[in-house]
PDB file of N, CA and C in Angstrom:
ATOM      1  N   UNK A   1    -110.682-274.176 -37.559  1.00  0.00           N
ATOM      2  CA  UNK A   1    -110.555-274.962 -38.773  1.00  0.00           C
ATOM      3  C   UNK A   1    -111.749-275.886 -38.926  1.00  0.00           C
ATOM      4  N   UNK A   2    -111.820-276.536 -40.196  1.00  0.00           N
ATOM      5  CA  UNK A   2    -112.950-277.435 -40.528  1.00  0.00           C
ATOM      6  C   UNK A   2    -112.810-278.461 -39.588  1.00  0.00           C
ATOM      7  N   UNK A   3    -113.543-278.662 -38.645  1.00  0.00           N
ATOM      8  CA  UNK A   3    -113.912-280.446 -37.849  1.00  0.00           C
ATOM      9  C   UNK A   3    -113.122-281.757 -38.924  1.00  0.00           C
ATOM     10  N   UNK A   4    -113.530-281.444 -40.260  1.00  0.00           N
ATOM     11  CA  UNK A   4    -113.015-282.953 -41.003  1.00  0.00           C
ATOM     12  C   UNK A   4    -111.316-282.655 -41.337  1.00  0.00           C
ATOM     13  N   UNK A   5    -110.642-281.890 -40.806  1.00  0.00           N
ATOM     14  CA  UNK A   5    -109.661-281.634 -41.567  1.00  0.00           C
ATOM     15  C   UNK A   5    -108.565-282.550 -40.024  1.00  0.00           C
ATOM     16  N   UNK A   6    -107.397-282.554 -40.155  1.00  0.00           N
ATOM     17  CA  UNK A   6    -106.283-283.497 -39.723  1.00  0.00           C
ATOM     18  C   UNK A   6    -105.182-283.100 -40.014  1.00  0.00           C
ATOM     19  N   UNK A   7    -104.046-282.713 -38.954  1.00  0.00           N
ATOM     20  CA  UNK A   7    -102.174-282.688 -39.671  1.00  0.00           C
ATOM     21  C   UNK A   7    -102.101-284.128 -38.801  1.00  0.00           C
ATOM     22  N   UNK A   8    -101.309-284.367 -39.818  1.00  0.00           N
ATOM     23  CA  UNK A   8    -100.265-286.142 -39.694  1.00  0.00           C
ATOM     24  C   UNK A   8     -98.998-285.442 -39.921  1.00  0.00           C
ATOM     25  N   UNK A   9     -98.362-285.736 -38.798  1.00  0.00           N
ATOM     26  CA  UNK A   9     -96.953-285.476 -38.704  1.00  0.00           C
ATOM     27  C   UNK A   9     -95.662-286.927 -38.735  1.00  0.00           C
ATOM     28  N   UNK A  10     -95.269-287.035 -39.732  1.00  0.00           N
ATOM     29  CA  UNK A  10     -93.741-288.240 -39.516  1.00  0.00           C
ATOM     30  C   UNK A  10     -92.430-287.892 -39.341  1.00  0.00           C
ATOM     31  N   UNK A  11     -92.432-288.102 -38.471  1.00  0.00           N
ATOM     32  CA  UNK A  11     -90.713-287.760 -37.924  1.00  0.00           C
ATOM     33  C   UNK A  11     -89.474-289.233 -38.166  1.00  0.00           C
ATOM     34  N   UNK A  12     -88.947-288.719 -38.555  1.00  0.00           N
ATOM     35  CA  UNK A  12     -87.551-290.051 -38.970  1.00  0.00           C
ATOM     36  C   UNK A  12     -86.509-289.348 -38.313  1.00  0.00           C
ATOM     37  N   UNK A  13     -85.930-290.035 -37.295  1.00  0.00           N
ATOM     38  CA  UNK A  13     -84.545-290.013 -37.105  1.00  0.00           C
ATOM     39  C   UNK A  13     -83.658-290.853 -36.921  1.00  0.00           C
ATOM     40  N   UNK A  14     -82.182-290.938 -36.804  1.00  0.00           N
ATOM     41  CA  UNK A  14     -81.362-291.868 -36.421  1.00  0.00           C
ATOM     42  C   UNK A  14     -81.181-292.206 -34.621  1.00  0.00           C
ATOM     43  N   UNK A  15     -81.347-291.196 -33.989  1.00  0.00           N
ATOM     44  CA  UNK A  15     -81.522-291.174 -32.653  1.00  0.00           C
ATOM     45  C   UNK A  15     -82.109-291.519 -32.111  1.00  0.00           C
ATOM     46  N   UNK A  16     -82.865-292.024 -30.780  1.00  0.00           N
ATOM     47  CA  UNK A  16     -84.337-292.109 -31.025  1.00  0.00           C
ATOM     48  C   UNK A  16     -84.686-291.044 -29.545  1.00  0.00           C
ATOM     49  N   UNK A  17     -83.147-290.719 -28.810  1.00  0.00           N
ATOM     50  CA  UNK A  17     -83.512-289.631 -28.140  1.00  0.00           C
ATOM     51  C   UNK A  17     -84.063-288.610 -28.730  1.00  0.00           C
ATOM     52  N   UNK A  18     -83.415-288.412 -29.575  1.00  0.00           N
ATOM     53  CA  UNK A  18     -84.297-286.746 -30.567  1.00  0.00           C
ATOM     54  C   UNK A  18     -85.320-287.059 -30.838  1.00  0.00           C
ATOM     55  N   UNK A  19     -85.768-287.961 -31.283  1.00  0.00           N
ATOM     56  CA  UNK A  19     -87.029-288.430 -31.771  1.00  0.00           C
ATOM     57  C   UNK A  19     -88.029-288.127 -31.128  1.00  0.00           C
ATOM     58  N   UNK A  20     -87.763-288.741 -29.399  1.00  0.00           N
ATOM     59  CA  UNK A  20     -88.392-288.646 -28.647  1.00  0.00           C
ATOM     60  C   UNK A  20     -88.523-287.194 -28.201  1.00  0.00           C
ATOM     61  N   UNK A  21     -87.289-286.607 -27.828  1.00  0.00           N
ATOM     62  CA  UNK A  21     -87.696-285.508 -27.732  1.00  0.00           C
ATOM     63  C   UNK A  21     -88.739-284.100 -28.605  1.00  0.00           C
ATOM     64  N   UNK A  22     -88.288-284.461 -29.385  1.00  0.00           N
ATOM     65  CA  UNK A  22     -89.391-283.475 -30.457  1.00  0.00           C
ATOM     66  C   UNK A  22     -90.718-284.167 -30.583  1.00  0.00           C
ATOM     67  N   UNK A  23     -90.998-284.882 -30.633  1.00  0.00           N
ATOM     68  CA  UNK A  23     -92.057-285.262 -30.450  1.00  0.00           C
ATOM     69  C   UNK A  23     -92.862-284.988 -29.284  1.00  0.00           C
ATOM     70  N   UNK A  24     -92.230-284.880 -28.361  1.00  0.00           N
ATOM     71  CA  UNK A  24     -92.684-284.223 -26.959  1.00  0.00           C
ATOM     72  C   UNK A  24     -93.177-283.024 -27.463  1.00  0.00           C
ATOM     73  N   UNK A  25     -92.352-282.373 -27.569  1.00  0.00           N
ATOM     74  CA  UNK A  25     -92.373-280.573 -27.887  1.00  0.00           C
ATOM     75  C   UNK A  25     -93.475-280.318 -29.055  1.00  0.00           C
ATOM     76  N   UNK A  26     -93.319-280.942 -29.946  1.00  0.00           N
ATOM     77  CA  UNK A  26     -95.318-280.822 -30.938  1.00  0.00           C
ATOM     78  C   UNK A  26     -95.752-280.888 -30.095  1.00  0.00           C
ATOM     79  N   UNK A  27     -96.330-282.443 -29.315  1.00  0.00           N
ATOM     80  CA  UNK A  27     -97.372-282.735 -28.743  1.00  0.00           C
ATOM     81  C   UNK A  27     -97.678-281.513 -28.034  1.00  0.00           C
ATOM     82  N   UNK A  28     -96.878-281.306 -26.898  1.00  0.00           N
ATOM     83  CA  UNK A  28     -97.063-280.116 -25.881  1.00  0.00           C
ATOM     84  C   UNK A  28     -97.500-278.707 -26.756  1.00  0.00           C
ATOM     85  N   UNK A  29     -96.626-278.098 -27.759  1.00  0.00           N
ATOM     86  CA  UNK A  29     -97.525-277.351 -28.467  1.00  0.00           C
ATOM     87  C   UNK A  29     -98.532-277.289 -28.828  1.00  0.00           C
ATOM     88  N   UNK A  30     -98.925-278.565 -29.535  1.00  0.00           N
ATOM     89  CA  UNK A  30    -100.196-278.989 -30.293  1.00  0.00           C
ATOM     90  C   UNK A  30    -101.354-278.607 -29.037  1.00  0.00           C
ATOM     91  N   UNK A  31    -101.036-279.285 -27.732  1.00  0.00           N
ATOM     92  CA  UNK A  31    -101.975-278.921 -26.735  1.00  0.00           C
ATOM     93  C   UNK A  31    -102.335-278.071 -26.245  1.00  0.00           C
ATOM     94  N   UNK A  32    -101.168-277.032 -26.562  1.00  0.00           N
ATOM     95  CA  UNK A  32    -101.380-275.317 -25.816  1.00  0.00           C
ATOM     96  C   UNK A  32    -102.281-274.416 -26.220  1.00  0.00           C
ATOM     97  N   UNK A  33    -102.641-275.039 -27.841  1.00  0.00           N
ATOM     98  CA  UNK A  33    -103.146-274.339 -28.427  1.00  0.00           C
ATOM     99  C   UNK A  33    -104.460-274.469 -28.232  1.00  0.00           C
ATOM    100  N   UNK A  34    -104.599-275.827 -27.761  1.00  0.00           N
ATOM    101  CA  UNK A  34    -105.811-276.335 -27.859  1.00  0.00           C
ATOM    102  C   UNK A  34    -106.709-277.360 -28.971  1.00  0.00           C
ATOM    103  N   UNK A  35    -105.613-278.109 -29.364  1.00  0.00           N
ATOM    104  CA  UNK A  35    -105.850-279.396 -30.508  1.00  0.00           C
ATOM    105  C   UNK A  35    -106.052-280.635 -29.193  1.00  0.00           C
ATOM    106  N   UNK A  36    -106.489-281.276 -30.224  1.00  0.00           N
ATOM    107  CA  UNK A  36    -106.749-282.789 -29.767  1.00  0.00           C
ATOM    108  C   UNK A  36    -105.833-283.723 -30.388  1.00  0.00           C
ATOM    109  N   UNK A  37    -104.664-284.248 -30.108  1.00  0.00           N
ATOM    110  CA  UNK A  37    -103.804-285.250 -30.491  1.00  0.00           C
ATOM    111  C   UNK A  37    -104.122-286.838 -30.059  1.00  0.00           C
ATOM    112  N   UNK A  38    -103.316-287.285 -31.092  1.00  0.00           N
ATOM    113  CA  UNK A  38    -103.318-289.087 -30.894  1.00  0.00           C
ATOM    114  C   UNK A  38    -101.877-289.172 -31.058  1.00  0.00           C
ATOM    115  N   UNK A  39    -101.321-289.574 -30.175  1.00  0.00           N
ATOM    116  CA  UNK A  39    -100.216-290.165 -30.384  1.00  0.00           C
ATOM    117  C   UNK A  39     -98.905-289.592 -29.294  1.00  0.00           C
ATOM    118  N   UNK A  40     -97.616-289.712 -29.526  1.00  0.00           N
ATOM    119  CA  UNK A  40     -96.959-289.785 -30.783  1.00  0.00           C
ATOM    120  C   UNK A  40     -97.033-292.018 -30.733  1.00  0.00           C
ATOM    121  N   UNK A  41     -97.388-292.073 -31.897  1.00  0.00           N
ATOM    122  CA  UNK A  41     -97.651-293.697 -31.933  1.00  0.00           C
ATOM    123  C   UNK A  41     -95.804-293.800 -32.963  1.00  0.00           C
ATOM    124  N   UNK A  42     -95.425-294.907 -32.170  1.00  0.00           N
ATOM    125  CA  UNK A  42     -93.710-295.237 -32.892  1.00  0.00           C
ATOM    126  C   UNK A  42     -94.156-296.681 -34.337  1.00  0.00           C
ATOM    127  N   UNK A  43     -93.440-296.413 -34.971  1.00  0.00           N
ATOM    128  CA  UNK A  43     -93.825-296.945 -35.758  1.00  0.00           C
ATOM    129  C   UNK A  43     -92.185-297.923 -36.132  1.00  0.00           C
ATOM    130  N   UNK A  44     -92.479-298.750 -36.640  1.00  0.00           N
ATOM    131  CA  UNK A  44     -91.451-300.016 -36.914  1.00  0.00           C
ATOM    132  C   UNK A  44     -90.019-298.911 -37.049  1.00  0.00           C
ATOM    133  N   UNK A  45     -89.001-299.855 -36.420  1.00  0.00           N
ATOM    134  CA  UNK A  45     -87.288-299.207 -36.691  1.00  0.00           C
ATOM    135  C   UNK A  45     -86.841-300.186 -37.979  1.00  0.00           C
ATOM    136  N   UNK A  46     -86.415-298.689 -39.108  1.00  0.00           N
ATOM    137  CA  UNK A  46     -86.050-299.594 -40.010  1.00  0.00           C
ATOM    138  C   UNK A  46     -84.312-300.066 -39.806  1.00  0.00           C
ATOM    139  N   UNK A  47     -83.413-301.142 -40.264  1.00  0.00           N
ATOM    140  CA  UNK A  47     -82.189-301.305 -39.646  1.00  0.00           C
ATOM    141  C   UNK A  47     -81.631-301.515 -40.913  1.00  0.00           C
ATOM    142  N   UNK A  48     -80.586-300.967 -41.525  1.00  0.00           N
ATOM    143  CA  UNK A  48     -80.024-301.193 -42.386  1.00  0.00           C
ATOM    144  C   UNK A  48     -78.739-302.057 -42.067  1.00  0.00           C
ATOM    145  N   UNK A  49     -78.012-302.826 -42.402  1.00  0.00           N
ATOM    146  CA  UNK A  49     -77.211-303.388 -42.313  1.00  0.00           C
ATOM    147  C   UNK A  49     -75.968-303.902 -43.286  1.00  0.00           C
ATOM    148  N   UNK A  50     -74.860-303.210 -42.841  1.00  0.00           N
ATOM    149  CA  UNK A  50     -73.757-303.351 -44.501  1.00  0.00           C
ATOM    150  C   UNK A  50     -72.603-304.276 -43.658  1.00  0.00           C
ATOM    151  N   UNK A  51     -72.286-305.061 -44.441  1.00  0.00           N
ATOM    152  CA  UNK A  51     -71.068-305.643 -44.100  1.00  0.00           C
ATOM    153  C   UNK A  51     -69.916-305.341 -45.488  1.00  0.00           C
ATOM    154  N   UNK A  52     -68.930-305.082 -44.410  1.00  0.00           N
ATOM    155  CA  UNK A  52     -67.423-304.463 -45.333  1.00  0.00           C
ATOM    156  C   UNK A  52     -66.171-305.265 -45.266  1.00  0.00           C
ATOM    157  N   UNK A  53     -65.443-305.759 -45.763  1.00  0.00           N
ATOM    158  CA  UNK A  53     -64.417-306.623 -45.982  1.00  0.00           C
ATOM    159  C   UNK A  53     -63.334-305.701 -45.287  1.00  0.00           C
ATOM    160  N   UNK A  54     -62.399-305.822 -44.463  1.00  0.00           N
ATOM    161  CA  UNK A  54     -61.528-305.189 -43.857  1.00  0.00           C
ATOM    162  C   UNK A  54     -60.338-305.385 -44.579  1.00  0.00           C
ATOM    163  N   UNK A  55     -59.859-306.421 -44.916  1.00  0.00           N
ATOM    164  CA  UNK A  55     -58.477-307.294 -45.706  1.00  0.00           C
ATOM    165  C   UNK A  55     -58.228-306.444 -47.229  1.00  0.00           C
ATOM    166  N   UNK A  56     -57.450-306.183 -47.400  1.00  0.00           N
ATOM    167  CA  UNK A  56     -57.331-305.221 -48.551  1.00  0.00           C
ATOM    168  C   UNK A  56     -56.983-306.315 -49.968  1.00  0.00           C
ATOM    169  N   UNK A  57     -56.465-307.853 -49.060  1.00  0.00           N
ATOM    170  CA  UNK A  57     -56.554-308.709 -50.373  1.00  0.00           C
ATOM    171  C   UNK A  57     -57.590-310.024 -50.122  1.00  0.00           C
ATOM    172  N   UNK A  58     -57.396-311.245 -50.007  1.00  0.00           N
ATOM    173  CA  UNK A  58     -57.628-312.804 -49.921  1.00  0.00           C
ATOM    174  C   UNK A  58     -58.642-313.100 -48.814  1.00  0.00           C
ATOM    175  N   UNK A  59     -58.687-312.167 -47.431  1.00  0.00           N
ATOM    176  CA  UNK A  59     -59.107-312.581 -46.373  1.00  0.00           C
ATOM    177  C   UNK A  59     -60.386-312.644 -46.320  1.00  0.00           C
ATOM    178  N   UNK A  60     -61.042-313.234 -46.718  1.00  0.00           N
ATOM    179  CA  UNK A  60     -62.488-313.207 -47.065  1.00  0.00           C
ATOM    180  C   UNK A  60     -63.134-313.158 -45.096  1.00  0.00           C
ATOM    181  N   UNK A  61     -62.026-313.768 -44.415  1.00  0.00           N
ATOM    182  CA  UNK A  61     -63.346-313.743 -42.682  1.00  0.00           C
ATOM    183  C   UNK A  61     -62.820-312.678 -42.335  1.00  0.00           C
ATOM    184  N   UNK A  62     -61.880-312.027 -43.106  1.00  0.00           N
ATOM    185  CA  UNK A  62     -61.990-310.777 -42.023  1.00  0.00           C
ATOM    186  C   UNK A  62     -62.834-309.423 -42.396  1.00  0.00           C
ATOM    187  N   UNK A  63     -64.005-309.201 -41.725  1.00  0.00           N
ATOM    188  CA  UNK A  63     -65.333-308.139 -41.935  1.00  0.00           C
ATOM    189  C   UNK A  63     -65.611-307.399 -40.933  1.00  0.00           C
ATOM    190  N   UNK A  64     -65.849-306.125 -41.492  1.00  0.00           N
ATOM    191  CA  UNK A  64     -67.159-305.302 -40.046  1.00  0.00           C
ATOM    192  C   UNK A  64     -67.962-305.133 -40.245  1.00  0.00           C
ATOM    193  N   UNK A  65     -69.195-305.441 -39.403  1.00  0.00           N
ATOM    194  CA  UNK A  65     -70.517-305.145 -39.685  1.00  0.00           C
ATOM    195  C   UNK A  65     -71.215-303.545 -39.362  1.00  0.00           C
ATOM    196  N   UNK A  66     -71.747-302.943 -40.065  1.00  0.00           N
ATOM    197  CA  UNK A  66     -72.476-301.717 -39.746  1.00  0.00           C
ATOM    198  C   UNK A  66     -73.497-301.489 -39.695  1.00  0.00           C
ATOM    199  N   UNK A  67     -74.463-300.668 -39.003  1.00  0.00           N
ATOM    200  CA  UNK A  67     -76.016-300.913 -39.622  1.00  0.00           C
ATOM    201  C   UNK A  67     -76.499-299.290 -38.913  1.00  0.00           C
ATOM    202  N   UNK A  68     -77.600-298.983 -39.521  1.00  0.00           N
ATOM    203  CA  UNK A  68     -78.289-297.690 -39.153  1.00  0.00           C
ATOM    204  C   UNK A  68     -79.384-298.287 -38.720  1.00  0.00           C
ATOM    205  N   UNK A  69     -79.782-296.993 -37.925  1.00  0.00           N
ATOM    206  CA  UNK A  69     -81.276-297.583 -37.554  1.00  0.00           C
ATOM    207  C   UNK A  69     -82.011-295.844 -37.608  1.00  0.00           C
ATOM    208  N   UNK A  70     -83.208-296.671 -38.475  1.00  0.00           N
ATOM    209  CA  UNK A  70     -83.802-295.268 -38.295  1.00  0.00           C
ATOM    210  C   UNK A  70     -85.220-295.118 -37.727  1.00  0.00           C
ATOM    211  N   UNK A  71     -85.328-294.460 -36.448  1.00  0.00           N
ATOM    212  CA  UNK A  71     -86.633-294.476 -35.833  1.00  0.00           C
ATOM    213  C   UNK A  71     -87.612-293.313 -36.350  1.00  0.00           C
ATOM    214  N   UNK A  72     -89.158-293.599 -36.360  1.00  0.00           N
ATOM    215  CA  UNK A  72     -89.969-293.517 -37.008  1.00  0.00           C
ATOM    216  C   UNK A  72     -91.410-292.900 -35.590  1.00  0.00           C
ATOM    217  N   UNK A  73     -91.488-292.052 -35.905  1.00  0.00           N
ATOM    218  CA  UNK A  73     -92.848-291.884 -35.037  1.00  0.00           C
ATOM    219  C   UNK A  73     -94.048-290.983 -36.057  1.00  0.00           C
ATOM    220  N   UNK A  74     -95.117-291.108 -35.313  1.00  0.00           N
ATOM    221  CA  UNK A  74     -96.612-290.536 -36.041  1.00  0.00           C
ATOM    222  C   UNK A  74     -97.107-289.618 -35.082  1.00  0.00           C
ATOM    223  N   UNK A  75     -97.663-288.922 -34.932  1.00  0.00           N
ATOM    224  CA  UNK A  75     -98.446-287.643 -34.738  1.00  0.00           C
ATOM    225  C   UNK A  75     -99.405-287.235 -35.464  1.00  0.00           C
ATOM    226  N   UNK A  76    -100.584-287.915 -34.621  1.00  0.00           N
ATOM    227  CA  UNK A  76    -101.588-287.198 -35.814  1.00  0.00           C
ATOM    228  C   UNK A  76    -103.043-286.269 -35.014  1.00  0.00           C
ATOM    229  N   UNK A  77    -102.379-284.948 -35.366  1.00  0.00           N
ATOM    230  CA  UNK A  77    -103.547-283.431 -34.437  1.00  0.00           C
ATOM    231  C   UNK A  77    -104.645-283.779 -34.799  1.00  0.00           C
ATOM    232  N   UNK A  78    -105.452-284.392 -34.574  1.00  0.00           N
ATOM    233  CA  UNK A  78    -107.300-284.331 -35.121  1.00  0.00           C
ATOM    234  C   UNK A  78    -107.724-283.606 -35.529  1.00  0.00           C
ATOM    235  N   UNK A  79    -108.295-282.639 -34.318  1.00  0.00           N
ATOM    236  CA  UNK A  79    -109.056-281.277 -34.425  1.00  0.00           C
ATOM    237  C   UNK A  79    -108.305-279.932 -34.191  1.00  0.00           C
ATOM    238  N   UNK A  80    -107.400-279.835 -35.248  1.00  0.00           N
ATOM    239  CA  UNK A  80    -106.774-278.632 -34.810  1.00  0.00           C
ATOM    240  C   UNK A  80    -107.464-277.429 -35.036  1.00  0.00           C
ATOM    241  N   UNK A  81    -106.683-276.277 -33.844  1.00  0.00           N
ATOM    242  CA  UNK A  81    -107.389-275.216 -33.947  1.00  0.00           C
ATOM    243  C   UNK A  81    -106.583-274.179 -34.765  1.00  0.00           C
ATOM    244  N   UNK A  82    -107.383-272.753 -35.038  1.00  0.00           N
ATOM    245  CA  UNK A  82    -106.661-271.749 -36.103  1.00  0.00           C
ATOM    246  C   UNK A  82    -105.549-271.924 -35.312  1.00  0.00           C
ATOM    247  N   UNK A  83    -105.351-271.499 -33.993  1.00  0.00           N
ATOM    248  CA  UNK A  83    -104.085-271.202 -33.792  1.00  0.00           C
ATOM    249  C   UNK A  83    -103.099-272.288 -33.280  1.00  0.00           C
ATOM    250  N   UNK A  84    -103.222-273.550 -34.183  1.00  0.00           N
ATOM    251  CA  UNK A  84    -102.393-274.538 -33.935  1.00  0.00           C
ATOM    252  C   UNK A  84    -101.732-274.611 -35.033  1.00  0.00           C
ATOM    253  N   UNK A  85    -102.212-274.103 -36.184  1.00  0.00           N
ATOM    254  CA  UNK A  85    -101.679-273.830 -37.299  1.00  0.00           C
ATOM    255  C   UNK A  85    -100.851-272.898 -37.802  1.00  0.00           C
ATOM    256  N   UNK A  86    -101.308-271.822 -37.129  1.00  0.00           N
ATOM    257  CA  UNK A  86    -100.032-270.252 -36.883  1.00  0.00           C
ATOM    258  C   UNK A  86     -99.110-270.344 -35.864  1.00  0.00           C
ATOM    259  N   UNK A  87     -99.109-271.198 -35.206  1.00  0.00           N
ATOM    260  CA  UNK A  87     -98.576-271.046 -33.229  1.00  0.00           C
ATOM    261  C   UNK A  87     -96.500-270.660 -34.038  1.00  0.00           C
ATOM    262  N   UNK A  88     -96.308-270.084 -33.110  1.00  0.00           N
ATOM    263  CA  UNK A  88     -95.074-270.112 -33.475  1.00  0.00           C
ATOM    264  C   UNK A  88     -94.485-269.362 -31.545  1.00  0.00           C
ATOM    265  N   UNK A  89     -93.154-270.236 -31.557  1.00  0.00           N
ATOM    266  CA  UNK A  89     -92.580-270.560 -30.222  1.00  0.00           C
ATOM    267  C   UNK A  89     -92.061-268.662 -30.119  1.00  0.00           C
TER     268      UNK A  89
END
Protein backbone atom coordinates (compact mmCIF):
# COMPACT_ATOMS: atom_id res chain seq x y z
CA UNK A 1 0.00 0.00 0.00
CA UNK A 2 0.85 3.76 -0.30
CA UNK A 3 3.48 4.75 2.74
CA UNK A 4 0.92 7.93 3.35
CA UNK A 5 -2.08 5.89 3.75
CA UNK A 6 -3.37 4.71 7.65
CA UNK A 7 -6.52 2.36 9.09
CA UNK A 8 -7.79 3.98 12.46
CA UNK A 9 -9.72 1.53 14.10
CA UNK A 10 -12.53 2.57 17.20
CA UNK A 11 -13.85 0.03 19.14
CA UNK A 12 -16.80 0.88 21.77
CA UNK A 13 -17.90 -1.49 24.15
CA UNK A 14 -19.78 -1.94 27.36
CA UNK A 15 -17.28 -4.51 28.71
CA UNK A 16 -14.03 -3.58 28.84
CA UNK A 17 -12.95 -7.32 28.95
CA UNK A 18 -14.08 -7.62 25.28
CA UNK A 19 -12.67 -4.59 24.54
CA UNK A 20 -9.61 -5.64 25.63
CA UNK A 21 -9.74 -8.66 24.21
CA UNK A 22 -10.31 -7.81 20.55
CA UNK A 23 -8.17 -5.42 20.53
CA UNK A 24 -5.51 -7.87 21.27
CA UNK A 25 -6.56 -10.04 18.35
CA UNK A 26 -6.25 -6.86 15.55
CA UNK A 27 -3.16 -5.90 17.03
CA UNK A 28 -1.71 -9.50 16.78
CA UNK A 29 -3.18 -9.77 13.27
CA UNK A 30 -2.22 -6.44 12.21
CA UNK A 31 1.42 -7.76 13.12
CA UNK A 32 1.34 -11.06 11.31
CA UNK A 33 0.96 -9.51 8.43
CA UNK A 34 3.47 -7.29 8.85
CA UNK A 35 1.98 -3.62 9.65
CA UNK A 36 3.35 -1.28 12.00
CA UNK A 37 0.78 -0.39 14.81
CA UNK A 38 0.37 2.32 17.56
CA UNK A 39 -1.60 1.46 20.09
CA UNK A 40 -4.37 0.03 21.20
CA UNK A 41 -4.35 3.73 23.05
CA UNK A 42 -7.89 3.68 25.57
CA UNK A 43 -9.54 6.56 25.26
CA UNK A 44 -11.91 8.36 28.00
CA UNK A 45 -15.00 5.89 29.56
CA UNK A 46 -18.05 7.53 28.74
CA UNK A 47 -20.67 6.88 32.01
CA UNK A 48 -24.09 7.44 31.58
CA UNK A 49 -26.06 7.74 34.54
CA UNK A 50 -30.11 7.49 35.08
CA UNK A 51 -31.77 7.72 38.21
CA UNK A 52 -35.41 6.04 38.51
CA UNK A 53 -38.00 6.64 41.17
CA UNK A 54 -38.92 3.19 42.64
CA UNK A 55 -42.32 4.42 44.67
CA UNK A 56 -45.15 4.11 42.30
CA UNK A 57 -46.70 7.26 44.22
CA UNK A 58 -45.35 10.33 46.84
CA UNK A 59 -41.95 8.78 47.78
CA UNK A 60 -39.78 11.06 46.23
CA UNK A 61 -36.28 9.30 48.43
CA UNK A 62 -37.06 6.26 47.32
CA UNK A 63 -34.61 5.79 43.87
CA UNK A 64 -32.17 3.50 41.93
CA UNK A 65 -29.38 4.61 40.38
CA UNK A 66 -28.13 3.08 36.96
CA UNK A 67 -25.39 3.95 34.74
CA UNK A 68 -23.54 2.40 31.59
CA UNK A 69 -20.24 2.68 30.88
CA UNK A 70 -18.92 2.56 27.63
CA UNK A 71 -15.23 1.80 26.96
CA UNK A 72 -13.49 3.23 24.06
CA UNK A 73 -10.12 2.18 22.51
CA UNK A 74 -7.97 3.42 19.22
CA UNK A 75 -5.90 1.43 16.94
CA UNK A 76 -4.22 3.07 14.55
CA UNK A 77 -2.06 0.47 11.63
CA UNK A 78 0.42 3.10 10.10
CA UNK A 79 2.02 1.31 7.43
CA UNK A 80 -0.12 -1.30 6.46
CA UNK A 81 0.70 -3.93 4.18
CA UNK A 82 -1.45 -5.44 0.97
CA UNK A 83 -1.96 -8.24 3.01
CA UNK A 84 -3.15 -6.54 6.12
CA UNK A 85 -5.90 -5.42 4.25
CA UNK A 86 -7.10 -8.87 2.72
CA UNK A 87 -5.82 -11.02 5.85
CA UNK A 88 -8.70 -13.03 6.76
CA UNK A 89 -8.49 -15.64 9.95
Amino acid sequence: MNNNQRIRIRLKAFDHRLIDRSTRAIVETARRTGAIIKGPIPLPTKVERYTVLISPHVDKDARDQYEIRTHKRLVDIVQPTDKTVVYKK
